[in-house]
Protein backbone atom coordinates (compact mmCIF):
# COMPACT_ATOMS: atom_id res chain seq x y z
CA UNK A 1 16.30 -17.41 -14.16
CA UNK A 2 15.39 -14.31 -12.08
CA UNK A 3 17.00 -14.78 -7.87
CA UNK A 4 17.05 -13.26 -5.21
CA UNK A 5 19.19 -13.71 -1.80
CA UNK A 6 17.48 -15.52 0.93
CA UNK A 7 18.30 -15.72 4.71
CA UNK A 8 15.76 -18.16 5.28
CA UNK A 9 12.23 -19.37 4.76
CA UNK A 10 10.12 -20.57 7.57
CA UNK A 11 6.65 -21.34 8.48
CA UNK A 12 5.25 -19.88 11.80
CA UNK A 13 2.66 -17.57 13.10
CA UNK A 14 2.55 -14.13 11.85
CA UNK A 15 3.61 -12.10 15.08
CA UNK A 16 2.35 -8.60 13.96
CA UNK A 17 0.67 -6.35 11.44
CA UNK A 18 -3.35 -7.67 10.22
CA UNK A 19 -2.90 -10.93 10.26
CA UNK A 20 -2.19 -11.37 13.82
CA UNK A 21 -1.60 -14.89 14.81
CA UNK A 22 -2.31 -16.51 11.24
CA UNK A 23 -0.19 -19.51 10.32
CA UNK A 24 2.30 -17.63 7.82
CA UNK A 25 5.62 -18.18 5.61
CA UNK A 26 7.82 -15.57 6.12
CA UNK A 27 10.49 -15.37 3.14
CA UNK A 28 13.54 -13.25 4.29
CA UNK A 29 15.40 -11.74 1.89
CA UNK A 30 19.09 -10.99 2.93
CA UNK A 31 20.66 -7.47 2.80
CA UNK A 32 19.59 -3.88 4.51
CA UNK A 33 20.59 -0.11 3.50
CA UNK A 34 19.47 0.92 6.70
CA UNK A 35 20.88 0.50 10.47
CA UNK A 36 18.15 0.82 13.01
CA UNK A 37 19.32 1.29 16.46
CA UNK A 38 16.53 -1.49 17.57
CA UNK A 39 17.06 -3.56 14.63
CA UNK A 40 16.17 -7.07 15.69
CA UNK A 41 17.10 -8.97 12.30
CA UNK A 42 21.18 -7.99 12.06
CA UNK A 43 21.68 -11.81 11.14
CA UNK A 44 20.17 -10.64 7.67
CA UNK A 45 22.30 -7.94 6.58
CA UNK A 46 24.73 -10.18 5.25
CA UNK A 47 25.43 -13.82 3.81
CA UNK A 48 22.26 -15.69 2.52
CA UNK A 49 22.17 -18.08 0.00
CA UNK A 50 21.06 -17.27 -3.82
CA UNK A 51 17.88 -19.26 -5.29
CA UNK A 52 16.03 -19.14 -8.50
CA UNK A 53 12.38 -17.70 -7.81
CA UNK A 54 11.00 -20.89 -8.70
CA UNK A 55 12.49 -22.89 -5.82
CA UNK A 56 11.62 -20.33 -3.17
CA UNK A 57 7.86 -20.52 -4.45
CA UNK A 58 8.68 -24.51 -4.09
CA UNK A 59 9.71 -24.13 -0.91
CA UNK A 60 7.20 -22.18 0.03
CA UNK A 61 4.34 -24.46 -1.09
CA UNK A 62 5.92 -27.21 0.86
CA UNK A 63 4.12 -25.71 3.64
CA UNK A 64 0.80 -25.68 2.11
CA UNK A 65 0.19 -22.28 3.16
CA UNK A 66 -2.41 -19.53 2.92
CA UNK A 67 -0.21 -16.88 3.69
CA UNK A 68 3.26 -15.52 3.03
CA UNK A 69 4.84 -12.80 4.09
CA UNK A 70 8.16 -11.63 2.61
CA UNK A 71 10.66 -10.05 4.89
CA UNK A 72 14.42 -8.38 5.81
CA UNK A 73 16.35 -6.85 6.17
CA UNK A 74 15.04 -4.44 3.84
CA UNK A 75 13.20 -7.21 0.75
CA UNK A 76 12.64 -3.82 -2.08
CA UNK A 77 16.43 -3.96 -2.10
CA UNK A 78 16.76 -6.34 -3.95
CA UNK A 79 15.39 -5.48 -7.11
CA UNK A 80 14.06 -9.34 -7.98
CA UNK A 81 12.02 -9.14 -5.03
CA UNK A 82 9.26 -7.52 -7.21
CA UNK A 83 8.36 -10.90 -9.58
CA UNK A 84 8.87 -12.76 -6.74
CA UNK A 85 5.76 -11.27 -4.72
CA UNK A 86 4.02 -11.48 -8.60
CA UNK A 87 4.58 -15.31 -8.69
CA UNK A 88 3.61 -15.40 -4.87
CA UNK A 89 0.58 -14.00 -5.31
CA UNK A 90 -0.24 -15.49 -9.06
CA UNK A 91 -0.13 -18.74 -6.81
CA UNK A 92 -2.81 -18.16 -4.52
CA UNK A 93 -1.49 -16.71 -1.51
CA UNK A 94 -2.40 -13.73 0.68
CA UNK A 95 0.81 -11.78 0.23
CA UNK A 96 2.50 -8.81 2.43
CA UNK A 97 5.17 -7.23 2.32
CA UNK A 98 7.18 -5.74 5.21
CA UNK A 99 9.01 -2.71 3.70
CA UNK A 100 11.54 -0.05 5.60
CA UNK A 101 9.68 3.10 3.74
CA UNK A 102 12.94 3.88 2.01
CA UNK A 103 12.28 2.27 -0.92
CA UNK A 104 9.89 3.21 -3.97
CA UNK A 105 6.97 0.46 -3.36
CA UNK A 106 5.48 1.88 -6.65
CA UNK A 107 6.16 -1.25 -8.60
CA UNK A 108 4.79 -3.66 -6.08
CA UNK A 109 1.89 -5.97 -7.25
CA UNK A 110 -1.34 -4.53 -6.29
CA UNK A 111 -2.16 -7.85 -4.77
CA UNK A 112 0.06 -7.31 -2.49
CA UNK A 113 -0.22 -5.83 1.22
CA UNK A 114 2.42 -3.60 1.76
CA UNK A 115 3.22 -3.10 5.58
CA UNK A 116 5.94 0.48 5.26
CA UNK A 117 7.16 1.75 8.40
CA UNK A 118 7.81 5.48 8.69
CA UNK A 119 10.87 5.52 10.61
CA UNK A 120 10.88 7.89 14.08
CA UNK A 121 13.49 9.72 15.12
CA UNK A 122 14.20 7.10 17.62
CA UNK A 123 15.12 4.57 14.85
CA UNK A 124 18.28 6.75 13.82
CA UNK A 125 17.40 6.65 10.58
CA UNK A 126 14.22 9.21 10.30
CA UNK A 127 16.12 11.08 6.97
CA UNK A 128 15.37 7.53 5.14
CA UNK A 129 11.83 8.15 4.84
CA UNK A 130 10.61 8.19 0.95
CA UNK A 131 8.02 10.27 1.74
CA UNK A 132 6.36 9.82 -1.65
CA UNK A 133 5.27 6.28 -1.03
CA UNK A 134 2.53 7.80 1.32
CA UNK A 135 0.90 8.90 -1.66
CA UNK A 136 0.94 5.31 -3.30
CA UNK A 137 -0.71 3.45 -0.44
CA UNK A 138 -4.34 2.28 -0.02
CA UNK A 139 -6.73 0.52 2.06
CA UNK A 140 -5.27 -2.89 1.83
CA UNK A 141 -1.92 -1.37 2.81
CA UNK A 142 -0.65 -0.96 6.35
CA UNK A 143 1.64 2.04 8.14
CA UNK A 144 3.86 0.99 10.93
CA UNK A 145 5.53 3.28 13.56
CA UNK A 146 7.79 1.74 15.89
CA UNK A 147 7.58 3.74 18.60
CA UNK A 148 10.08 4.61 21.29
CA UNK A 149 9.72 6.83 23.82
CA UNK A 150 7.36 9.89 24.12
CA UNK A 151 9.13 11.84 21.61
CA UNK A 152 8.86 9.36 19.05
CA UNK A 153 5.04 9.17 20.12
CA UNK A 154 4.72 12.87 19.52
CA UNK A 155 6.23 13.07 16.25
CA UNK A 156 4.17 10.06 15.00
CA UNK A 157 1.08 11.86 16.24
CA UNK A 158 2.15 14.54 14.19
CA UNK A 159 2.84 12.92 10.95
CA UNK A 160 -0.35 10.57 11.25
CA UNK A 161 -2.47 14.22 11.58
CA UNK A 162 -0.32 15.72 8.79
CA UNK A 163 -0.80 13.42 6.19
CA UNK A 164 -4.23 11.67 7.09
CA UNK A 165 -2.45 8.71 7.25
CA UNK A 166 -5.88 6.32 8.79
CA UNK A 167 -7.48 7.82 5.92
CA UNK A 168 -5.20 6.15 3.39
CA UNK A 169 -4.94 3.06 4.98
CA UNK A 170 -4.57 0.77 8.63
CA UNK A 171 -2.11 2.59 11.14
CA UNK A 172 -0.13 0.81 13.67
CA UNK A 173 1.64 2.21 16.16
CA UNK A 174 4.12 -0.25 17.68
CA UNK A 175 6.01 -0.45 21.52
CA UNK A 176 9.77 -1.46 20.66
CA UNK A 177 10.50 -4.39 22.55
CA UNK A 178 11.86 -4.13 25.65
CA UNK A 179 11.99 -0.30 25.86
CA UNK A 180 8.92 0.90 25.85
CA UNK A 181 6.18 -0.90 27.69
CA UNK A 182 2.98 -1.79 25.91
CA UNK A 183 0.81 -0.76 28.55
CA UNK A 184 2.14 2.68 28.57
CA UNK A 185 1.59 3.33 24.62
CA UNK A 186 -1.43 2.07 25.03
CA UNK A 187 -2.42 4.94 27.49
CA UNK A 188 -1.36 6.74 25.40
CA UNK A 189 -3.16 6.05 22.22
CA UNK A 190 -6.76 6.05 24.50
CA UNK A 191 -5.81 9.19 26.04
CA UNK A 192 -5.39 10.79 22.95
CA UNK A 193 -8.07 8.59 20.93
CA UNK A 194 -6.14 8.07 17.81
CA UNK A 195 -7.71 6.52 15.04
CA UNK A 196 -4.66 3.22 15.22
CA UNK A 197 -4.20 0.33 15.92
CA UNK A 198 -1.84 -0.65 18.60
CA UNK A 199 0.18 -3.88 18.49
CA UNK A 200 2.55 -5.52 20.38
CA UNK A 201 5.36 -8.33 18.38
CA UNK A 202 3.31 -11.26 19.73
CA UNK A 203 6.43 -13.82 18.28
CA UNK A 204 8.75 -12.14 20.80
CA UNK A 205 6.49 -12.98 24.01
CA UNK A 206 5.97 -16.52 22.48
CA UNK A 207 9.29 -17.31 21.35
CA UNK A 208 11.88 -14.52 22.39
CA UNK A 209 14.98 -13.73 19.77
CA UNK A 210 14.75 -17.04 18.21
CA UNK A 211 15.69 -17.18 15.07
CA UNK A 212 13.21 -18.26 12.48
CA UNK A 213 10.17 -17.67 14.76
């Protein structure tokens, strides 16, 4: 029986990305090849407890959900994460998937809504980009930029003009918490009329660091 390594499962409200403020699962899959200097999910590098796919979906439909959203650390890294968003989504659910961008998505259900960063140079880890999964995604797929500081703005300007990016699919563009205020990315993005949307991580100004929020 195929597992994977979870962190945890939990039921909440989706704090980011589409589906804004939806009632969600998020499934967290342990384990990360990256080290982002604003990473807010360090708890999940390491540890986590092994489960056959079968008893995640289980515990997954013991929250009756509509959606699910599978989660890091970095989920693509483990390589059973791919028939476990096939059995999410041959169950019903809206499925996404929140992916680093260093990983190949090619093998990822079509179902599924992949939500890639491209990571700034702010992030420390801008030479991780898989540049080829731009070419892969589509309309129902979502590109994240966690932006933080003008710099990083600049150069996400510039990639989301290089490649087209709003004309493969949703762009966000993304305040890091704490560091850069919203209001000032948002001038930003008006001033400069990009075709993105901006979002702030709504769970953090409901719930803070909490764990499993």
């Amino acid at each position: 029986m195929a597992q994977c390594r979870i962190t945890e499962i939990f039921y909440s409200l989706q704090g980011e990305s589409r589906t804004v403020g939806l009632p969600t699962v998020f499934v967290r899959l342990t384990g990360c090849p990256l080290r982002c200097g604003y990473c807010d999910t360090e708890y999940a590098f390491h540890g986590g407890q092994k489960m056959d796919i079968e008893e995640i979906v289980a515990k997954v439909a013991a929250f009756n959900p509509r959606y699910v959203c599978v989660t890091g650390g970095e989920p693509l890294a483990q390589p059973n994460c791919i028939p476990l968003l096939t059995t999410l989504c041959d169950r019903g659910y809206e499925v996404s998937l929140e992916t680093s961008g260093a990983m190949d998505i090619s093998q990822v259900d079509k179902r599924v809504s992949r939500v890639m960063d491209l990571k700034t140079p702010g992030s420390g880890e801008e030479s991780k980009n898989r540049y080829e999964n731009i070419e892969l995604l589509n309309a129902h797929d979502q590109l994240k930029f966690v932006v933080c500081h003008r710099d990083d703005y600049d150069w996400a300007k510039e990639k989301l003009h290089q490649h087209q990016l709003n004309e493969r699919c949703e762009v966000l563009f993304s305040p890091i918490h704490g560091q850069l205020q919203p209001a000032e990315l948002a001038e930003w993005v008006v001033e400069d009329n990009l075709p993105v949307r901006m979002q702030i991580q709504m769970h953090k100004y409901l719930w803070g660091e909490e764990k499993g929020r």
